[in-house]
Protein backbone atom coordinates (compact mmCIF):
# COMPACT_ATOMS: atom_id res chain seq x y z
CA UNK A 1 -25.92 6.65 0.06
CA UNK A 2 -29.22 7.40 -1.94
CA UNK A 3 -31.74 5.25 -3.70
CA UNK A 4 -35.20 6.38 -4.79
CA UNK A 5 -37.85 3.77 -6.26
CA UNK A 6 -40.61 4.88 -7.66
CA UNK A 7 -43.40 1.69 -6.90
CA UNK A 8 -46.83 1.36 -8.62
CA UNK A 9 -49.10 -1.49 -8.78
CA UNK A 10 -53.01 -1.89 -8.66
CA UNK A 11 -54.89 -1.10 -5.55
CA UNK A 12 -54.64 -3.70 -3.48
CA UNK A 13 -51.69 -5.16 -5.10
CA UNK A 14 -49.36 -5.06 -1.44
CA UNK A 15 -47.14 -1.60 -2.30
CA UNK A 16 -47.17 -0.60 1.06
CA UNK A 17 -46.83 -4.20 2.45
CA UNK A 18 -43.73 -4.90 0.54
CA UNK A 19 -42.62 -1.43 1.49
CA UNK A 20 -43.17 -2.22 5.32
CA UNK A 21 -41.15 -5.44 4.83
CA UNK A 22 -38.54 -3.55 3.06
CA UNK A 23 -38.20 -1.38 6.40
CA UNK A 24 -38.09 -4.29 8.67
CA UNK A 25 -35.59 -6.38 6.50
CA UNK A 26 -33.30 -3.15 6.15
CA UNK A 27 -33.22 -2.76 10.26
CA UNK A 28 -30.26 -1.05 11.07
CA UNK A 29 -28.79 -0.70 7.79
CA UNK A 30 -30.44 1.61 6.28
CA UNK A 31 -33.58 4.17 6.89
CA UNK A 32 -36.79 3.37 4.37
CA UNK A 33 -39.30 5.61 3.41
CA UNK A 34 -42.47 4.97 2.18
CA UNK A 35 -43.38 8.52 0.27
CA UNK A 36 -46.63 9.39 -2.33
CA UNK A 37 -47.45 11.92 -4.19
CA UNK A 38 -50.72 12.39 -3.04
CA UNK A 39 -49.46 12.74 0.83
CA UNK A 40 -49.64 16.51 0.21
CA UNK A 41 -52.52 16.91 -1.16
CA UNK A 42 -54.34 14.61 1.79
CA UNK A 43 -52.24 16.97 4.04
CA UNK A 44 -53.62 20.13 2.39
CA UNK A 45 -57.58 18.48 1.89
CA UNK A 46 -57.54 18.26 5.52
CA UNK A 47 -57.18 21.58 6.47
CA UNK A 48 -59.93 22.29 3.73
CA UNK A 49 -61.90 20.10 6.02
CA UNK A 50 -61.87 16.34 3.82
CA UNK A 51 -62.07 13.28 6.91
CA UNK A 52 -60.41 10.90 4.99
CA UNK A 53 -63.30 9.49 2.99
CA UNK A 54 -62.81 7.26 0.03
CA UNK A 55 -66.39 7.84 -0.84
CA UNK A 56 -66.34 9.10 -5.14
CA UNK A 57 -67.19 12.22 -3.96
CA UNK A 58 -64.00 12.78 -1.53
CA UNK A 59 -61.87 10.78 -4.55
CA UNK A 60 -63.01 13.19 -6.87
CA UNK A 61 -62.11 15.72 -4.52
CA UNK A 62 -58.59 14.62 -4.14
CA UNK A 63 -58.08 14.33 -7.91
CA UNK A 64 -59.11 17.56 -8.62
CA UNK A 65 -56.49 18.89 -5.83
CA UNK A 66 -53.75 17.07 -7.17
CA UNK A 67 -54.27 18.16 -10.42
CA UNK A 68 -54.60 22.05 -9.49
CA UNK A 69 -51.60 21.75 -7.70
CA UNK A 70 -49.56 20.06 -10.17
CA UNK A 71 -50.43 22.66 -12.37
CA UNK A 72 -49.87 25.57 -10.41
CA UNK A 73 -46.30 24.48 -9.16
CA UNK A 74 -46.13 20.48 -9.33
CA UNK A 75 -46.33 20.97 -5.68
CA UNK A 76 -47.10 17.15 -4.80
CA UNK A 77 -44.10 16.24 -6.56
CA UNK A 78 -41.78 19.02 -5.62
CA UNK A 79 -43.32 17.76 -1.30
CA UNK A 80 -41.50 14.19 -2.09
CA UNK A 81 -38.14 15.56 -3.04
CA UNK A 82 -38.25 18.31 -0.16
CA UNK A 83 -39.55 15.14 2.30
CA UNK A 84 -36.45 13.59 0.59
CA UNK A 85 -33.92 16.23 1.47
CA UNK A 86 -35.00 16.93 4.98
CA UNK A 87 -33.82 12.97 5.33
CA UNK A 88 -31.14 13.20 3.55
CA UNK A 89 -30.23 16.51 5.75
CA UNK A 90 -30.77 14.70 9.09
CA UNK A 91 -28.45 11.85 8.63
CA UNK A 92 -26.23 12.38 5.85
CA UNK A 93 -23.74 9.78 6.69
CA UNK A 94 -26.45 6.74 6.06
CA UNK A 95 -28.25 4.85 3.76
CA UNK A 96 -31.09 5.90 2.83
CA UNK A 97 -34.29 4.30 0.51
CA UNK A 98 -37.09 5.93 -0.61
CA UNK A 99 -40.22 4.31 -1.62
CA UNK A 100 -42.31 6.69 -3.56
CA UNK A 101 -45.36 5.83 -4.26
CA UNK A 102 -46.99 7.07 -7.83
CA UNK A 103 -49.50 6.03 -10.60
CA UNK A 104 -49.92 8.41 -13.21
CA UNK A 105 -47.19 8.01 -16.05
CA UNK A 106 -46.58 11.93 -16.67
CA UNK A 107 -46.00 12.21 -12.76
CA UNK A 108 -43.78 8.91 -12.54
CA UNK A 109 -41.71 10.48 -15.83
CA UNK A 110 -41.37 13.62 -14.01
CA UNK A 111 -40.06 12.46 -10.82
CA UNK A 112 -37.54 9.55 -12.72
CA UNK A 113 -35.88 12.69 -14.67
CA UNK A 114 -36.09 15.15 -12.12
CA UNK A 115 -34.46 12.16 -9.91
CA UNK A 116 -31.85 11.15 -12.73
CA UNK A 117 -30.78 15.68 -13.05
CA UNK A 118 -30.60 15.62 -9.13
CA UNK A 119 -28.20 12.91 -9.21
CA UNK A 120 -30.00 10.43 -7.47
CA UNK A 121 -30.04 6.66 -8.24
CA UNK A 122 -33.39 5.78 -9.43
CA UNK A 123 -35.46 2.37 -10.27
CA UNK A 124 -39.02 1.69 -11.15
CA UNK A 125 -40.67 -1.11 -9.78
CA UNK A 126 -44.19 -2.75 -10.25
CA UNK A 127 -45.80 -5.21 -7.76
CA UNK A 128 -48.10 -7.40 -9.27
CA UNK A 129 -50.90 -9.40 -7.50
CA UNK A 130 -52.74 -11.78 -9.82
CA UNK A 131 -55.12 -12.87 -7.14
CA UNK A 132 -56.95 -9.72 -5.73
CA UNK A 133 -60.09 -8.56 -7.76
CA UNK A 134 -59.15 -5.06 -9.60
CA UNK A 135 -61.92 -2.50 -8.94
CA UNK A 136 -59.80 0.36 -10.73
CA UNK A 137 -60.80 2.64 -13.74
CA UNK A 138 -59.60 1.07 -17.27
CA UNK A 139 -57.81 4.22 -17.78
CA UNK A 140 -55.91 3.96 -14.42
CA UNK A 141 -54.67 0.38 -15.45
CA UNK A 142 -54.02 1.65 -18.48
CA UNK A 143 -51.74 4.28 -16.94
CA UNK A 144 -50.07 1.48 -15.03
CA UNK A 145 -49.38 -1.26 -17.33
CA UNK A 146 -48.01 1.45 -19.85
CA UNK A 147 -44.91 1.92 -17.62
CA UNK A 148 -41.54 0.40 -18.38
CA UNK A 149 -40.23 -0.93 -14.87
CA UNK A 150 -37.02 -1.80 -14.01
CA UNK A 151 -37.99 -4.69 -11.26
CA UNK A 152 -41.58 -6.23 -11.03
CA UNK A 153 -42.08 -8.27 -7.74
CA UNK A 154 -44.84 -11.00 -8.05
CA UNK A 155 -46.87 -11.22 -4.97
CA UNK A 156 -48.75 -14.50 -5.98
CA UNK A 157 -48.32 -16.55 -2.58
CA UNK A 158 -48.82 -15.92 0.71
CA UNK A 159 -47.36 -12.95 2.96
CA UNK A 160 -43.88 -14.63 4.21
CA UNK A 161 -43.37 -15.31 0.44
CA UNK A 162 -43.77 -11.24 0.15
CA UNK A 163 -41.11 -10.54 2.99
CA UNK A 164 -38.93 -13.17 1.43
CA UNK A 165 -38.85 -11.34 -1.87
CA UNK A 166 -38.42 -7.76 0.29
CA UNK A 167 -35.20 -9.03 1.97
CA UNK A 168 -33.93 -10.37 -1.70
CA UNK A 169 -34.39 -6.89 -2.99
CA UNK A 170 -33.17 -5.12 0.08
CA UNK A 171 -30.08 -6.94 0.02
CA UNK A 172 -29.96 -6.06 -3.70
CA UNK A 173 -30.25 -2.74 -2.92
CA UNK A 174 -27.65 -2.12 -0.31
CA UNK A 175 -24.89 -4.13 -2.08
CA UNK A 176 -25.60 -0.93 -4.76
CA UNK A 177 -25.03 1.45 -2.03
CA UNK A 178 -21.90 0.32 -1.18
């Protein structure tokens, strides 16, 4: 069995923490992915000779990528549901749970309905971290609180707290499966 969740939260916010947890809690009962839509384009801005900088210029960079190739063939999007296959396609007799990791509300629209036409189970999720310091762009919040989620997880203690709420929603989320 199949679920996607599309996760989005403020830099910073522990996505790919709670993700990680997700993966440990799920051991050997099901195989977790931890997918974005920008993995492509980082893939792609390497070979164009980008180090991995986070510098405004290399940012800026990156946007720009993302946004030519969403345009041209909505390539970053279309990479997470290929990723998703080739999974799918190597173990089809498992569970399977696939993080996927987006921000921008026309891209997380996109992948819920092209998720929902594909037949695959789909949830939105939002963690929240009330104690980090946000550093994003107003219109990148903006983008994020607009969202309708299905789940928000509320990482406002301390990292066991985190996995605690992981294995809650893991557990959630294989009972589905069945």
């Amino acid at each position: 069995m199949v679920q996607l969740i599309i996760i989005n939260g403020i830099g910073g916010s522990g996505k790919s923490t709670f993700c990680g947890y997700c993966k440990v809690a799920a051991q050997d009962r099901a195989h977790v992915y931890e997918l974005s839509t920008v993995d492509y384009i980082k893939k792609v801005a390497s070979m164009c000779g980008w180090n991995g900088g986070k510098t405004t210029k290399d940012r800026t960079f990156l946007s720009d990528l993302k946004m030519a190739f969403t345009k041209w063939n909505n390539a970053p999007i279309n990479e997470v549901f290929n990723s998703i296959k080739r999974s799918i396609k190597e173990s089809p007799e498992d569970n399977h749970i696939f993080f996927i990791n987006s921000r921008e509300p026309e891209d997380i629209e996109v992948i819920y309905n092209k998720a929902k036409k594909a037949g695959y189970p789909i949830i939105r999720i939002l963690v929240h971290n009330p104690n980090i310091v946000v550093n994003e762009v107003p219109e990148l919040i903006e983008g994020i609180t607009s969202i309708t989620y299905d789940k928000y997880i509320e990482n406002d203690k301390d990292i066991h707290n985190l996995y605690k709420k992981a294995e809650e929603f893991i557990t959630e989320i294989l009972k589905q499966l069945k």
